[in-house]
C-alpha atoms as a PDB file:
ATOM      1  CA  UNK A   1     -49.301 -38.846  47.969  1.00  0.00           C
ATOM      2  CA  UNK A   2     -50.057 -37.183  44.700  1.00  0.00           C
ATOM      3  CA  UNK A   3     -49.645 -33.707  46.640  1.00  0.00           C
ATOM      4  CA  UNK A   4     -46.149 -34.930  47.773  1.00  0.00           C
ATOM      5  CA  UNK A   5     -45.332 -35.949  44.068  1.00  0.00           C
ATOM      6  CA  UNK A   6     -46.703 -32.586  42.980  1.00  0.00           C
ATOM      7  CA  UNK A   7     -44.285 -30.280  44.839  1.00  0.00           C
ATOM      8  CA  UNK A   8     -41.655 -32.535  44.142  1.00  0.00           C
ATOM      9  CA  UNK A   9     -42.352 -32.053  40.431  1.00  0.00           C
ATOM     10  CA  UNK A  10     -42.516 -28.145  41.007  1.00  0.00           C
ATOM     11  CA  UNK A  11     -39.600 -28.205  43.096  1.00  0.00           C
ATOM     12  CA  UNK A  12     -37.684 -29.922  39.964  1.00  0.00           C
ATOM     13  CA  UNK A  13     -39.140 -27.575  37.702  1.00  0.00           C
ATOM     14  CA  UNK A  14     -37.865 -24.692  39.921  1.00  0.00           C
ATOM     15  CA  UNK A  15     -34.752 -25.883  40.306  1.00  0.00           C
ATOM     16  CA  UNK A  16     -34.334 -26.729  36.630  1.00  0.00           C
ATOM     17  CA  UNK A  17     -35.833 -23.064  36.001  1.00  0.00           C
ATOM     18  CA  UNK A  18     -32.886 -21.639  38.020  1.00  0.00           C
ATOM     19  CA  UNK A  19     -30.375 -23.888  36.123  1.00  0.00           C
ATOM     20  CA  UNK A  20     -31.322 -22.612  32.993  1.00  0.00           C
ATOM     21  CA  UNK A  21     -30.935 -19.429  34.204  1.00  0.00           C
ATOM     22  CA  UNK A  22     -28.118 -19.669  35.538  1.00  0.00           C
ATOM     23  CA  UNK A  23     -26.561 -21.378  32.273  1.00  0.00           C
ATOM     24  CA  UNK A  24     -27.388 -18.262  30.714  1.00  0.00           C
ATOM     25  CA  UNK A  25     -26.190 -15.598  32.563  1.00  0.00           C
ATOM     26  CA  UNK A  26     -22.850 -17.490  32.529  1.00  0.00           C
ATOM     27  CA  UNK A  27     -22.770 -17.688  28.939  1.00  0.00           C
ATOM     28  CA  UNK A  28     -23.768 -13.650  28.930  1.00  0.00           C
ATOM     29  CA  UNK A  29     -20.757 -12.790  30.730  1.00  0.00           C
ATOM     30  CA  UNK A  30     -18.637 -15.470  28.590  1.00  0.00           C
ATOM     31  CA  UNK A  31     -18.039 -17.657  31.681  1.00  0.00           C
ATOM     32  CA  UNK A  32     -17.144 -20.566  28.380  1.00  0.00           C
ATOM     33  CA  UNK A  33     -15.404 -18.702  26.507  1.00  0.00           C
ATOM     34  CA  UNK A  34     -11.810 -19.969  26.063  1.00  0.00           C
ATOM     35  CA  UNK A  35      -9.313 -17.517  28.104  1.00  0.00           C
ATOM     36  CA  UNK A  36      -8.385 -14.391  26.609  1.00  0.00           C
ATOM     37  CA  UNK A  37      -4.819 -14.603  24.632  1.00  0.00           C
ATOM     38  CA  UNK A  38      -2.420 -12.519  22.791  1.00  0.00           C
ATOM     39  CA  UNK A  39      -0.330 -13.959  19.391  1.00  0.00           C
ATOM     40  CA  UNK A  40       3.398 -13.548  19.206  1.00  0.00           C
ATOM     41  CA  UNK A  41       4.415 -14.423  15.438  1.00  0.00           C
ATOM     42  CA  UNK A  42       8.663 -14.519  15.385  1.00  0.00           C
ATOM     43  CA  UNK A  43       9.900 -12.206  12.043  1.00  0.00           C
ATOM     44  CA  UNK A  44      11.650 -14.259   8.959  1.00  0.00           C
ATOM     45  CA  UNK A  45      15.037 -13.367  10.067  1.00  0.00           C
ATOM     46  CA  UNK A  46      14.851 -13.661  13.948  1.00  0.00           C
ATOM     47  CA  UNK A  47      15.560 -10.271  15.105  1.00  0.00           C
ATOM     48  CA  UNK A  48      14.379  -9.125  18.599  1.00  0.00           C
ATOM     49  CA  UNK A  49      12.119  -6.183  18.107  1.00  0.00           C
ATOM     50  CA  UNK A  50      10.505  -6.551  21.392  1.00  0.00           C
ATOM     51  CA  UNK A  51      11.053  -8.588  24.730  1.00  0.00           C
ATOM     52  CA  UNK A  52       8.610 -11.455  24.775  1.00  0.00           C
ATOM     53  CA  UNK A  53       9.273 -12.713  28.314  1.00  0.00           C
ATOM     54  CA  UNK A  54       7.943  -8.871  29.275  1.00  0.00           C
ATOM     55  CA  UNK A  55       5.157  -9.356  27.287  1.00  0.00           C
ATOM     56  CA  UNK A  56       4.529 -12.448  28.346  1.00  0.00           C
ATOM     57  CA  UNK A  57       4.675 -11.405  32.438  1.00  0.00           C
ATOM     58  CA  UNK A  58       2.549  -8.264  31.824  1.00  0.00           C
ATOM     59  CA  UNK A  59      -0.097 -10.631  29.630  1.00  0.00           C
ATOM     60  CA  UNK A  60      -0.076 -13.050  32.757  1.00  0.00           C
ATOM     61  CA  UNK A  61      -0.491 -10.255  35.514  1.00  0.00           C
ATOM     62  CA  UNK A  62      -4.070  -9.635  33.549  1.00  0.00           C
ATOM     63  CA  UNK A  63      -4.820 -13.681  33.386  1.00  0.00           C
ATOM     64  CA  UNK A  64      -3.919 -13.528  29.394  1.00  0.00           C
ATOM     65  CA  UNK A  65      -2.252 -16.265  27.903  1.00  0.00           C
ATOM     66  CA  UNK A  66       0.682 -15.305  25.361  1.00  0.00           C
ATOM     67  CA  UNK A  67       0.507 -17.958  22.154  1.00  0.00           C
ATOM     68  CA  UNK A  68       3.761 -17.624  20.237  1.00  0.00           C
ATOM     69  CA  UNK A  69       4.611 -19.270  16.751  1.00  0.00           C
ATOM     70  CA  UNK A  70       6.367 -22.261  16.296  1.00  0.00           C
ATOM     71  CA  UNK A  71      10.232 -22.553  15.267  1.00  0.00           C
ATOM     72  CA  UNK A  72       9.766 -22.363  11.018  1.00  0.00           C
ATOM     73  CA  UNK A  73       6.331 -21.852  10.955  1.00  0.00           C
ATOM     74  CA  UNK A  74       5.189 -19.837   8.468  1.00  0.00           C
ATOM     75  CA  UNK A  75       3.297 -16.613   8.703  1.00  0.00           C
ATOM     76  CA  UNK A  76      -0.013 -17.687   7.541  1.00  0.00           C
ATOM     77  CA  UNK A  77       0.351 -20.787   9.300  1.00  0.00           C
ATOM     78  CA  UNK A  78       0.977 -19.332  12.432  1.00  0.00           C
ATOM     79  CA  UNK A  79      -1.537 -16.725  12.543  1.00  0.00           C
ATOM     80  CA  UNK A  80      -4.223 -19.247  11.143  1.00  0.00           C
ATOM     81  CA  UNK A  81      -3.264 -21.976  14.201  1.00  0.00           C
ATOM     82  CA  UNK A  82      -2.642 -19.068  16.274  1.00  0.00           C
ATOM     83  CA  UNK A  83      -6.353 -17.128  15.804  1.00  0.00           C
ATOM     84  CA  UNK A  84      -7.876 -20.619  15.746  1.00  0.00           C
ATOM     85  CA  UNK A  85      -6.835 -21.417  19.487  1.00  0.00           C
ATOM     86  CA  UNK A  86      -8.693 -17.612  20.289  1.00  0.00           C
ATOM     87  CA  UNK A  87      -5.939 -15.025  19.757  1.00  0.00           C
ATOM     88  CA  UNK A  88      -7.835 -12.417  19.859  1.00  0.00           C
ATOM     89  CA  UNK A  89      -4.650 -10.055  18.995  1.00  0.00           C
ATOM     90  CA  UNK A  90      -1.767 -11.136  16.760  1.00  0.00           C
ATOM     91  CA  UNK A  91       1.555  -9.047  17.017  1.00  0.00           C
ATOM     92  CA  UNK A  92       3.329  -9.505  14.042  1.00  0.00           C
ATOM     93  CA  UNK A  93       7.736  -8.720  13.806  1.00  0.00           C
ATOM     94  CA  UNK A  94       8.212  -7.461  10.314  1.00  0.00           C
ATOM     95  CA  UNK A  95      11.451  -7.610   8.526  1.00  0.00           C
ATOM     96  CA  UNK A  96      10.133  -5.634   6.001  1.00  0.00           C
ATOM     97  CA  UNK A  97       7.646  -2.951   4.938  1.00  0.00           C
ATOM     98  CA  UNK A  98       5.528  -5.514   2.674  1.00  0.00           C
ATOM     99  CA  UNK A  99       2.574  -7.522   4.836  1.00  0.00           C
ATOM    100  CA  UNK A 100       1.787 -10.979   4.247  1.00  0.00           C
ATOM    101  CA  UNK A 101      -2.024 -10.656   2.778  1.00  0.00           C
ATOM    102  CA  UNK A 102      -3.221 -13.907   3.817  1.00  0.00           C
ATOM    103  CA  UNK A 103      -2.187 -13.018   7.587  1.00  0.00           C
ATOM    104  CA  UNK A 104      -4.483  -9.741   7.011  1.00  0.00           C
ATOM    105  CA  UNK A 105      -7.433 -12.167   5.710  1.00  0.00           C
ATOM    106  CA  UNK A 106      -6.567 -14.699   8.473  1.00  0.00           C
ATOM    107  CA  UNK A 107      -6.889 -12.184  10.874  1.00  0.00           C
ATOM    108  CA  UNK A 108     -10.004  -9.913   9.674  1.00  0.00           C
ATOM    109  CA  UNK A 109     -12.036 -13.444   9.459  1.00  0.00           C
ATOM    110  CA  UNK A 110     -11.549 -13.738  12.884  1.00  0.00           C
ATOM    111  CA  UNK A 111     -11.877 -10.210  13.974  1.00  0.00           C
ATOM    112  CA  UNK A 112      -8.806  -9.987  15.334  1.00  0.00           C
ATOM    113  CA  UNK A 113      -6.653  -6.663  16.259  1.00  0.00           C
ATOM    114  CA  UNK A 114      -3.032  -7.023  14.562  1.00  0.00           C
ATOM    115  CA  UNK A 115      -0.256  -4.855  16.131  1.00  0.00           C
ATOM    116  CA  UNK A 116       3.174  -4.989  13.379  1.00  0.00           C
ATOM    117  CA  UNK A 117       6.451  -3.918  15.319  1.00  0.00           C
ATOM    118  CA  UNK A 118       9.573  -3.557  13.645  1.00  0.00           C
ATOM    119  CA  UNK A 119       9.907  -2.460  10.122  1.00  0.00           C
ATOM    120  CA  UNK A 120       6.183  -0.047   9.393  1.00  0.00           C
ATOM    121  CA  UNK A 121       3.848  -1.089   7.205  1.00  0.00           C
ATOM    122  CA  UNK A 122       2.652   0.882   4.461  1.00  0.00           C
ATOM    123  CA  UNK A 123       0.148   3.605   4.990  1.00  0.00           C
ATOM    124  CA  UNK A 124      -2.205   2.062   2.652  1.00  0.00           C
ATOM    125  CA  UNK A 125      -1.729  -1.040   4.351  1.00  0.00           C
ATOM    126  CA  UNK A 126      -2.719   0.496   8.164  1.00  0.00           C
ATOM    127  CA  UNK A 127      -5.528   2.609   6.452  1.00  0.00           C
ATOM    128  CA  UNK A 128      -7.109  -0.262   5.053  1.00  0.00           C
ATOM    129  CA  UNK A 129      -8.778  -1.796   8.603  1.00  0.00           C
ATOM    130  CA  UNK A 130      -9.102  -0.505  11.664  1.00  0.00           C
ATOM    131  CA  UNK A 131      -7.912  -3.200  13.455  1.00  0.00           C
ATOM    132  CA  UNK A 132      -3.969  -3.035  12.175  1.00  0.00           C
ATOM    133  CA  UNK A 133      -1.766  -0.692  14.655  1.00  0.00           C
ATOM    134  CA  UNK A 134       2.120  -0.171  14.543  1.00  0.00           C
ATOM    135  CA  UNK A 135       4.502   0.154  17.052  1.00  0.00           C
ATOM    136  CA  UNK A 136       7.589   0.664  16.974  1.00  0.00           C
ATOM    137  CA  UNK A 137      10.650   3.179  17.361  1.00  0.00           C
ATOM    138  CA  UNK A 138      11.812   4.992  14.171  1.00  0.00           C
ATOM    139  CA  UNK A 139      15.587   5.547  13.719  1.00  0.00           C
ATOM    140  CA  UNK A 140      15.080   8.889  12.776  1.00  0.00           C
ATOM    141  CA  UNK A 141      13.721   9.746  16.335  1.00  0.00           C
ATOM    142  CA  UNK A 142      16.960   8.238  17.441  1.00  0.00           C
ATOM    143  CA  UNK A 143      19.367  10.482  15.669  1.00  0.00           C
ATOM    144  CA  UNK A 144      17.438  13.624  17.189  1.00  0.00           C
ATOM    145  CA  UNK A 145      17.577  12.084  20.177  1.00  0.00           C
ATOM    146  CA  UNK A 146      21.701  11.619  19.472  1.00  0.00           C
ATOM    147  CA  UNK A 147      21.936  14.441  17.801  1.00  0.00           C
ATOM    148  CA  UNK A 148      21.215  17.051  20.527  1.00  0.00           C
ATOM    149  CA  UNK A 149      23.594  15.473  23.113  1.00  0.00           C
ATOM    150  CA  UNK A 150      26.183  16.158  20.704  1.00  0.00           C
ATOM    151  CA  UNK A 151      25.110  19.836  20.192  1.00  0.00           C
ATOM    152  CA  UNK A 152      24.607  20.289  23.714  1.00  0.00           C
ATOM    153  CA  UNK A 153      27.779  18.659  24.976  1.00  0.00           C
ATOM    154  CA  UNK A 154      29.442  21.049  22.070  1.00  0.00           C
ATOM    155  CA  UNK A 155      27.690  24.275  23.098  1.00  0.00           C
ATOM    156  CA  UNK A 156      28.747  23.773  26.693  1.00  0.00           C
ATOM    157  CA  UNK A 157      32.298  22.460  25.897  1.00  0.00           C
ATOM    158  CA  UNK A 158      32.284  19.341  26.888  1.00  0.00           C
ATOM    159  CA  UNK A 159      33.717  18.939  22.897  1.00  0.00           C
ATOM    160  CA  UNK A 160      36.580  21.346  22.448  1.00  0.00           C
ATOM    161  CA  UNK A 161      36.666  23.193  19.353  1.00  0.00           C
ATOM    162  CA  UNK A 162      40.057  21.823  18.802  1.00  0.00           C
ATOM    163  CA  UNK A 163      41.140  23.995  16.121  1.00  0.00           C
ATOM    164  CA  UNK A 164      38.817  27.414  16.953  1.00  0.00           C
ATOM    165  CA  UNK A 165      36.991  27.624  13.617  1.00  0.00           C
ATOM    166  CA  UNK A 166      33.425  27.718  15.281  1.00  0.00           C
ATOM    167  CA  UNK A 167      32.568  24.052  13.651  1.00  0.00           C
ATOM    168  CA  UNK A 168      31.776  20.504  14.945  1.00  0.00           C
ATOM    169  CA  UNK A 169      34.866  18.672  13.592  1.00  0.00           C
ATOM    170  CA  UNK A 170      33.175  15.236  12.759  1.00  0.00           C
ATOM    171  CA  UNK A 171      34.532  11.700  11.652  1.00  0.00           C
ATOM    172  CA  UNK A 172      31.535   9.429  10.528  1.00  0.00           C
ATOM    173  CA  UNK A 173      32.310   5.518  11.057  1.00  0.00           C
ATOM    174  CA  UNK A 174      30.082   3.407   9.929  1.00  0.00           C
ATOM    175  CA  UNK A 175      31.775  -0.503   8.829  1.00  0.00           C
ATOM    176  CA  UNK A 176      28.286  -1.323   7.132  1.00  0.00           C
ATOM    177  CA  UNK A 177      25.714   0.630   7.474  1.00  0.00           C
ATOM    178  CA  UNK A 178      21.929  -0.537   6.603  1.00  0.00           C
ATOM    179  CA  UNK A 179      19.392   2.365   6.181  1.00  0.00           C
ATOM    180  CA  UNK A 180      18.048   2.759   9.606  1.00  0.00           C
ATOM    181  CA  UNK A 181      22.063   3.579  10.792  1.00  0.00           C
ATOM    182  CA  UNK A 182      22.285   5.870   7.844  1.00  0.00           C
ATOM    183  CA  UNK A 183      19.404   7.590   8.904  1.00  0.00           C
ATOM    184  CA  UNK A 184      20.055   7.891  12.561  1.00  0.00           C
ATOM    185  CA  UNK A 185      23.682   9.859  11.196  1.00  0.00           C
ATOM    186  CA  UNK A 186      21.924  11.923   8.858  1.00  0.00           C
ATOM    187  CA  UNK A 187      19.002  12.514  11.230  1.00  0.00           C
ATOM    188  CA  UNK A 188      22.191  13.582  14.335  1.00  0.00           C
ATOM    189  CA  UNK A 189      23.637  15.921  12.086  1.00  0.00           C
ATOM    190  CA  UNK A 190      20.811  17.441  10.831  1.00  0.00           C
ATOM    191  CA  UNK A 191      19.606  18.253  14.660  1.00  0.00           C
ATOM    192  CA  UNK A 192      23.122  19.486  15.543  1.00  0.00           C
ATOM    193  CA  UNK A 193      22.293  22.338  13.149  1.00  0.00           C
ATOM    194  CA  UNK A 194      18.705  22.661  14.289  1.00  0.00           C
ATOM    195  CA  UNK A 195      20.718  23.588  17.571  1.00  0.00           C
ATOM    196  CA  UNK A 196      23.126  25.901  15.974  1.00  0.00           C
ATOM    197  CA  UNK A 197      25.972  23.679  16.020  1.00  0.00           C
ATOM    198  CA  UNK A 198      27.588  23.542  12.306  1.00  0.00           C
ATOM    199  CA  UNK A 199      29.393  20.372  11.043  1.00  0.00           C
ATOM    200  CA  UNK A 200      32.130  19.467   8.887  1.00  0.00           C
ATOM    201  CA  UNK A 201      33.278  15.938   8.370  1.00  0.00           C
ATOM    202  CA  UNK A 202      36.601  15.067   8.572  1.00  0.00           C
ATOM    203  CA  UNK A 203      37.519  12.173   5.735  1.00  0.00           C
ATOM    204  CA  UNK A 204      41.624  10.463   6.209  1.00  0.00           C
ATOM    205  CA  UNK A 205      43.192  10.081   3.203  1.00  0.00           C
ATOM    206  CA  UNK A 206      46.757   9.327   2.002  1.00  0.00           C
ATOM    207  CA  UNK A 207      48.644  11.664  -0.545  1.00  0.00           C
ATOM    208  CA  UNK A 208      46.845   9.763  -3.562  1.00  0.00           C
ATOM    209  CA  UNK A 209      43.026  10.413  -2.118  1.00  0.00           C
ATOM    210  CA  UNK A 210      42.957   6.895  -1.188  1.00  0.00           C
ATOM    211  CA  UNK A 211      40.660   6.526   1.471  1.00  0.00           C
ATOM    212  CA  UNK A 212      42.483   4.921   4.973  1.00  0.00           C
ATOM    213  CA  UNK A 213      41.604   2.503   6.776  1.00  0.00           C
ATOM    214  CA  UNK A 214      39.863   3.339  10.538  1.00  0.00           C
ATOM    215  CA  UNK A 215      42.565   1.633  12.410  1.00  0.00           C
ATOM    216  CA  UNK A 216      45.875   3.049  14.948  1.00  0.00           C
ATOM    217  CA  UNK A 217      48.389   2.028  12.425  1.00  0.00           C
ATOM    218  CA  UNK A 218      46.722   3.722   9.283  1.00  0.00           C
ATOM    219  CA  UNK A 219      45.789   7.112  10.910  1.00  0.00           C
ATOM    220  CA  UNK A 220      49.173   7.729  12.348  1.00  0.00           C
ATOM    221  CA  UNK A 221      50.192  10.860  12.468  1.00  0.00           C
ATOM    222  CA  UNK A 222      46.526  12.337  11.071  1.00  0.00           C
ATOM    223  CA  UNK A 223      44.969  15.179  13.266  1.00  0.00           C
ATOM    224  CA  UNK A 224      42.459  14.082  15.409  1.00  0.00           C
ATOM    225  CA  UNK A 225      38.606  15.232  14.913  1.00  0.00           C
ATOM    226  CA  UNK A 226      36.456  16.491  17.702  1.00  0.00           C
ATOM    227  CA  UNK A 227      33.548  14.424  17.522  1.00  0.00           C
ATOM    228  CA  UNK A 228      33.518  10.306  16.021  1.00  0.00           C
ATOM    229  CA  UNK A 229      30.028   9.443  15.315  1.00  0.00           C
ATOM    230  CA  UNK A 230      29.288   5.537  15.382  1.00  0.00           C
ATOM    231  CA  UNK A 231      26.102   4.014  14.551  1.00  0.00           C
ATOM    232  CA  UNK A 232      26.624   0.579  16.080  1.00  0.00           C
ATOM    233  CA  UNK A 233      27.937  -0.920  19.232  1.00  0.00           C
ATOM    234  CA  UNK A 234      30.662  -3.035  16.981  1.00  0.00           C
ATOM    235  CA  UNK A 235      31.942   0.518  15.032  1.00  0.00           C
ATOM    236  CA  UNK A 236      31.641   2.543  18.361  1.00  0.00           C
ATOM    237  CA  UNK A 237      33.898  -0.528  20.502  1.00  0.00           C
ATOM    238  CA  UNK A 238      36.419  -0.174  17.191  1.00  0.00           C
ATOM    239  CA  UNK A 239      36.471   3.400  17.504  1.00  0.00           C
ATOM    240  CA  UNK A 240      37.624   3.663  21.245  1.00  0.00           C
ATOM    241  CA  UNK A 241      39.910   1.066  20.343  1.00  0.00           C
ATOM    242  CA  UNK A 242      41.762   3.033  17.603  1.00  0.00           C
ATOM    243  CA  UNK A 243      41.198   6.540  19.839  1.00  0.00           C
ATOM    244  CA  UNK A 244      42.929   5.510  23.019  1.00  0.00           C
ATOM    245  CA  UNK A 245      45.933   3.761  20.677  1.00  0.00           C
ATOM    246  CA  UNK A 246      46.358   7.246  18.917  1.00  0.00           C
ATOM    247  CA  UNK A 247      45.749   8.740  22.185  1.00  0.00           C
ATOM    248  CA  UNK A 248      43.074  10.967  20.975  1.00  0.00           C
ATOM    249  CA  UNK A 249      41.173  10.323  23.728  1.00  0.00           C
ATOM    250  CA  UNK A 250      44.009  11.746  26.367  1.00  0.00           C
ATOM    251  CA  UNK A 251      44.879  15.072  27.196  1.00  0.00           C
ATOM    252  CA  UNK A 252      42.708  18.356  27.989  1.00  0.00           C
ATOM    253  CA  UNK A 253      40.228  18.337  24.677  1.00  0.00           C
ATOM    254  CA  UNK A 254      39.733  14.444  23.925  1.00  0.00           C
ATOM    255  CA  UNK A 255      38.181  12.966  21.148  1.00  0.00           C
ATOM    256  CA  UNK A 256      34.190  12.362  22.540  1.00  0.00           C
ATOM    257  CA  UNK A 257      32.551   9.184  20.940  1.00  0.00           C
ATOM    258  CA  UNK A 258      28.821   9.302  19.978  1.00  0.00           C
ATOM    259  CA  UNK A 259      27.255   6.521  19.211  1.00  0.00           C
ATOM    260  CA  UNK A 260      23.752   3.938  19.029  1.00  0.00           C
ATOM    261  CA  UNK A 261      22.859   0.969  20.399  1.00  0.00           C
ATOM    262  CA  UNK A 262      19.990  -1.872  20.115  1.00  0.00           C
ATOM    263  CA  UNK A 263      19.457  -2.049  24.108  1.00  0.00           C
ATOM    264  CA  UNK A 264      19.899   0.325  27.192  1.00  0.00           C
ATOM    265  CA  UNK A 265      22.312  -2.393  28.192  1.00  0.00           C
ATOM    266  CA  UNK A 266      24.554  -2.097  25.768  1.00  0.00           C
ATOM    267  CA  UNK A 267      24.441   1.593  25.469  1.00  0.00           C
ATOM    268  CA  UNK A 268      25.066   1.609  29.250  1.00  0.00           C
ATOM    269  CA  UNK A 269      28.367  -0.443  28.606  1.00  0.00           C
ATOM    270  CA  UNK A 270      29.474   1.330  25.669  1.00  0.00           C
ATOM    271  CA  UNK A 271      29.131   4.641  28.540  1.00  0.00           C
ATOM    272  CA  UNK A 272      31.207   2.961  31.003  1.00  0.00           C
ATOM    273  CA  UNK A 273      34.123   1.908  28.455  1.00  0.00           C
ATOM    274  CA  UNK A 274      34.119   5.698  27.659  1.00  0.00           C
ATOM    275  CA  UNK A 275      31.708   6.582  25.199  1.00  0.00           C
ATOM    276  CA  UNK A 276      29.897  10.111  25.906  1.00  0.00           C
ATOM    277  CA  UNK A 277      26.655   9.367  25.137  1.00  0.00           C
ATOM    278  CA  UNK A 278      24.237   6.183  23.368  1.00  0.00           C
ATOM    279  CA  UNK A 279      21.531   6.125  21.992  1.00  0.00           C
ATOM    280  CA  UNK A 280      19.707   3.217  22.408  1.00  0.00           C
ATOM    281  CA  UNK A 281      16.107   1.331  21.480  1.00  0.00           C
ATOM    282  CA  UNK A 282      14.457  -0.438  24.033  1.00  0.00           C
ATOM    283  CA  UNK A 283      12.856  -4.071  23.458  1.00  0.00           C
ATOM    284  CA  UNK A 284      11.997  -4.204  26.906  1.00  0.00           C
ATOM    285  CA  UNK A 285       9.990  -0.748  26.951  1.00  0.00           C
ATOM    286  CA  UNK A 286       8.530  -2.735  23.459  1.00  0.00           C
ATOM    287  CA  UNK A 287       7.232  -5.209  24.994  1.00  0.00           C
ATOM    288  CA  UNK A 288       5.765  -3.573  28.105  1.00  0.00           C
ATOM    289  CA  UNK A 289       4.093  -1.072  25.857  1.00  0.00           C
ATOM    290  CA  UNK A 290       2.979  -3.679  23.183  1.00  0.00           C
ATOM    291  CA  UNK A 291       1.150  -5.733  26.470  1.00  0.00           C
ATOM    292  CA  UNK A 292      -0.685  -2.623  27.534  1.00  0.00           C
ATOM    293  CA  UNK A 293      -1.488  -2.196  23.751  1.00  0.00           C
ATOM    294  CA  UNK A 294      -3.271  -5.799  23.235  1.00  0.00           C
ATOM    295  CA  UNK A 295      -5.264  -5.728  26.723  1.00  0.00           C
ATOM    296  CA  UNK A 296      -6.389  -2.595  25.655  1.00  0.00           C
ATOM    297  CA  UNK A 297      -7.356  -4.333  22.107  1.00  0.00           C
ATOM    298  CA  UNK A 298      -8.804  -6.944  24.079  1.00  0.00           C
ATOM    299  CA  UNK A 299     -11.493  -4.728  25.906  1.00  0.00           C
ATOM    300  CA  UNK A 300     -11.899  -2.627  22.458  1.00  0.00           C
ATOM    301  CA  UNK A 301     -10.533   0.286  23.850  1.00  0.00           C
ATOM    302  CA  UNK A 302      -8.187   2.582  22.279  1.00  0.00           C
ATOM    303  CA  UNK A 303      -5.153   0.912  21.929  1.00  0.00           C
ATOM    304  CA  UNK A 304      -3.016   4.146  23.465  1.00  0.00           C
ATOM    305  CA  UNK A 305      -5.074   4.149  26.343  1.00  0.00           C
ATOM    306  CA  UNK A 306      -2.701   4.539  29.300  1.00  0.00           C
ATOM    307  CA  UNK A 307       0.651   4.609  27.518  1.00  0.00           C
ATOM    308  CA  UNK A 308       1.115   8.306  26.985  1.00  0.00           C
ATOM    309  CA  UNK A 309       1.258   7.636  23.484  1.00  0.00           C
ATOM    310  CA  UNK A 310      -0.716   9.349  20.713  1.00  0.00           C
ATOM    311  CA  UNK A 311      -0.952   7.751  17.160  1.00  0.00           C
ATOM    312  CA  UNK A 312      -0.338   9.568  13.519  1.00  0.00           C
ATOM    313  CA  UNK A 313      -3.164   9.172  11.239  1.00  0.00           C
ATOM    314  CA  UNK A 314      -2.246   5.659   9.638  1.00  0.00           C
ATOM    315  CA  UNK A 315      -2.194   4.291  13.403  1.00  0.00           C
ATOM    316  CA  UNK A 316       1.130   4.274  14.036  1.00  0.00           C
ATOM    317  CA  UNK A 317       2.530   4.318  17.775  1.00  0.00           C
ATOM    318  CA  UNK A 318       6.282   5.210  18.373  1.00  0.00           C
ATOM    319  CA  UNK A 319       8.160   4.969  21.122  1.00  0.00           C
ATOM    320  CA  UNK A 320      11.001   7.397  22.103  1.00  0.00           C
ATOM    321  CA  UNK A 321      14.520   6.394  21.693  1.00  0.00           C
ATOM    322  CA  UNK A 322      16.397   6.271  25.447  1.00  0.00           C
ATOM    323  CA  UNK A 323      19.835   8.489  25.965  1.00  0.00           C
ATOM    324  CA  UNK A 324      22.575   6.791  28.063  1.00  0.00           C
ATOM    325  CA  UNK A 325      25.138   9.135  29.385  1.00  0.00           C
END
């Protein structure tokens, strides 16, 4: 009896041995951890700087939950209850170039990577952890991108030099431009001449100097330019408007229409009502590239690591502006 009792004890001890064991190699590979996830905050003003149902989808693929902000939550807030449920990467929409600094302390408590899209950061802001990336598309890059479908469209003669004087013949609309649309003109122009192509803006004005108003009935009667440059969808849809009533955009050397847009869809439609070429950002390309970014983040790899992008040396990522044609 007492042997009987005696491997029943060992047996137990075995078994409970093994359990332990076990328990501990589940808890080395982090079998109780909670499930990876990924942080969406939502920027102060709303504006869609990447596609979260594409991040989202790519997150899930990989079995990593996407945690997104609630509707008026604040920054801190969100990042605090965000980081607390196990975000282990916060990307953060910025309206702005400023950084909330209790979302930076929030997030280097918990060790988290933070990823800003939108509107860059400072470089003293990037430099100062290791753990804050940007990504996002600069509107600069745009305008290049812009700007050398216009020279090469001129070089080739797809734009007539109307009037044989060897320049691009340029009207500028712009209804209300912010500073990433004036840069995107500036930045067109400036690679038109990097190209060889020279510029010279055409301004309407009545016999006072008054400056005229964009529309049919105003520019009556004016010459037409070779080349209207739009930096929005709304200004590039007005500007075919008041072209095809003038009828500039008839005849053997029509008026071409340049122009940007905020998605390739839009910049594909602006194409097909007749403008000659878009260039467009891409929140969908964002938020593909942002989901690669935070799984990369989330096995503390590099966070470039299979996007065929390269960082400067404040840890900024940007993606290329698309062309629609």
């Amino acid at each position: 009896m007492k042997h009987i009792l005696f491997n029943i004890f060992k047996g137990l001890l075995l078994a409970g041995a093994a359990a332990v064991c076990i328990v501990f190699y589940l808890y080395t590979i982090d079998f109780f951890a909670p499930p990876p996830s990924v942080g969406l905050l939502t920027s102060p003003s709303g504006k869609t700087y990447l596609d979260a149902d594409t991040l989202k989808t790519a997150l899930e693929a990989e079995e990593v939950e996407l945690l997104t902000a609630e509707p008026g939550e604040s920054y801190a807030d969100a990042a605090n209850r965000l980081l607390a449920a196990g975000a282990g990467v916060l990307i953060v929409p910025q309206d702005a170039a400023s950084v909330d600094s209790s979302l930076l302390e929030a997030a280097e408590t918990a060790g988290a990577t933070v990823f800003f899209v939108g509107e860059s950061p400072s470089d003293a802001t990037l430099n100062s952890s290791a753990q804050l990336w940007y990504l996002g598309s600069l509107a600069s890059h745009g305008g290049e991108v812009l700007g050398k479908a216009i020279a090469m469209d001129y070089r080739d003669g797809t734009i007539a030099d109307a009037n044989g004087d060897l320049l691009l013949q340029y009207y500028l609309y712009q209804s209300a431009p912010d500073e990433e649309q004036t840069d995107l003109a500036n930045y067109a122009l400036a690679e038109c001449e990097h190209y060889g192509v020279y510029t010279a803006q055409v301004n309407y004005a009545d016999g006072e100097g008054a400056v005229l108003p964009f529309d049919a009935e105003s520019l009556a009667g004016q010459g037409a330019p070779e080349v209207i440059l739009c930096t929005s969808v709304q200004d590039a849809q007005a500007a075919l408007e008041t072209a095809s009533a003038l009828g500039w955009l008839d005849g053997e050397q029509p008026v071409r229409i340049y122009a940007a847009a905020d998605t390739p869809e839009e910049a594909d439609s602006l194409v097909a009502d007749g403008v000659q070429a878009v260039a467009h950002y891409d929140p969908v390309a964002m938020g593909s590239t942002a989901a690669r970014m935070a799984l990369n983040a989330l096995e503390h790899q590099f966070p470039g690591l299979g996007t065929e992008l390269s960082s400067d040396e404040a840890g900024r990522f940007i993606l290329p502006y698309g062309l629609s044609e």
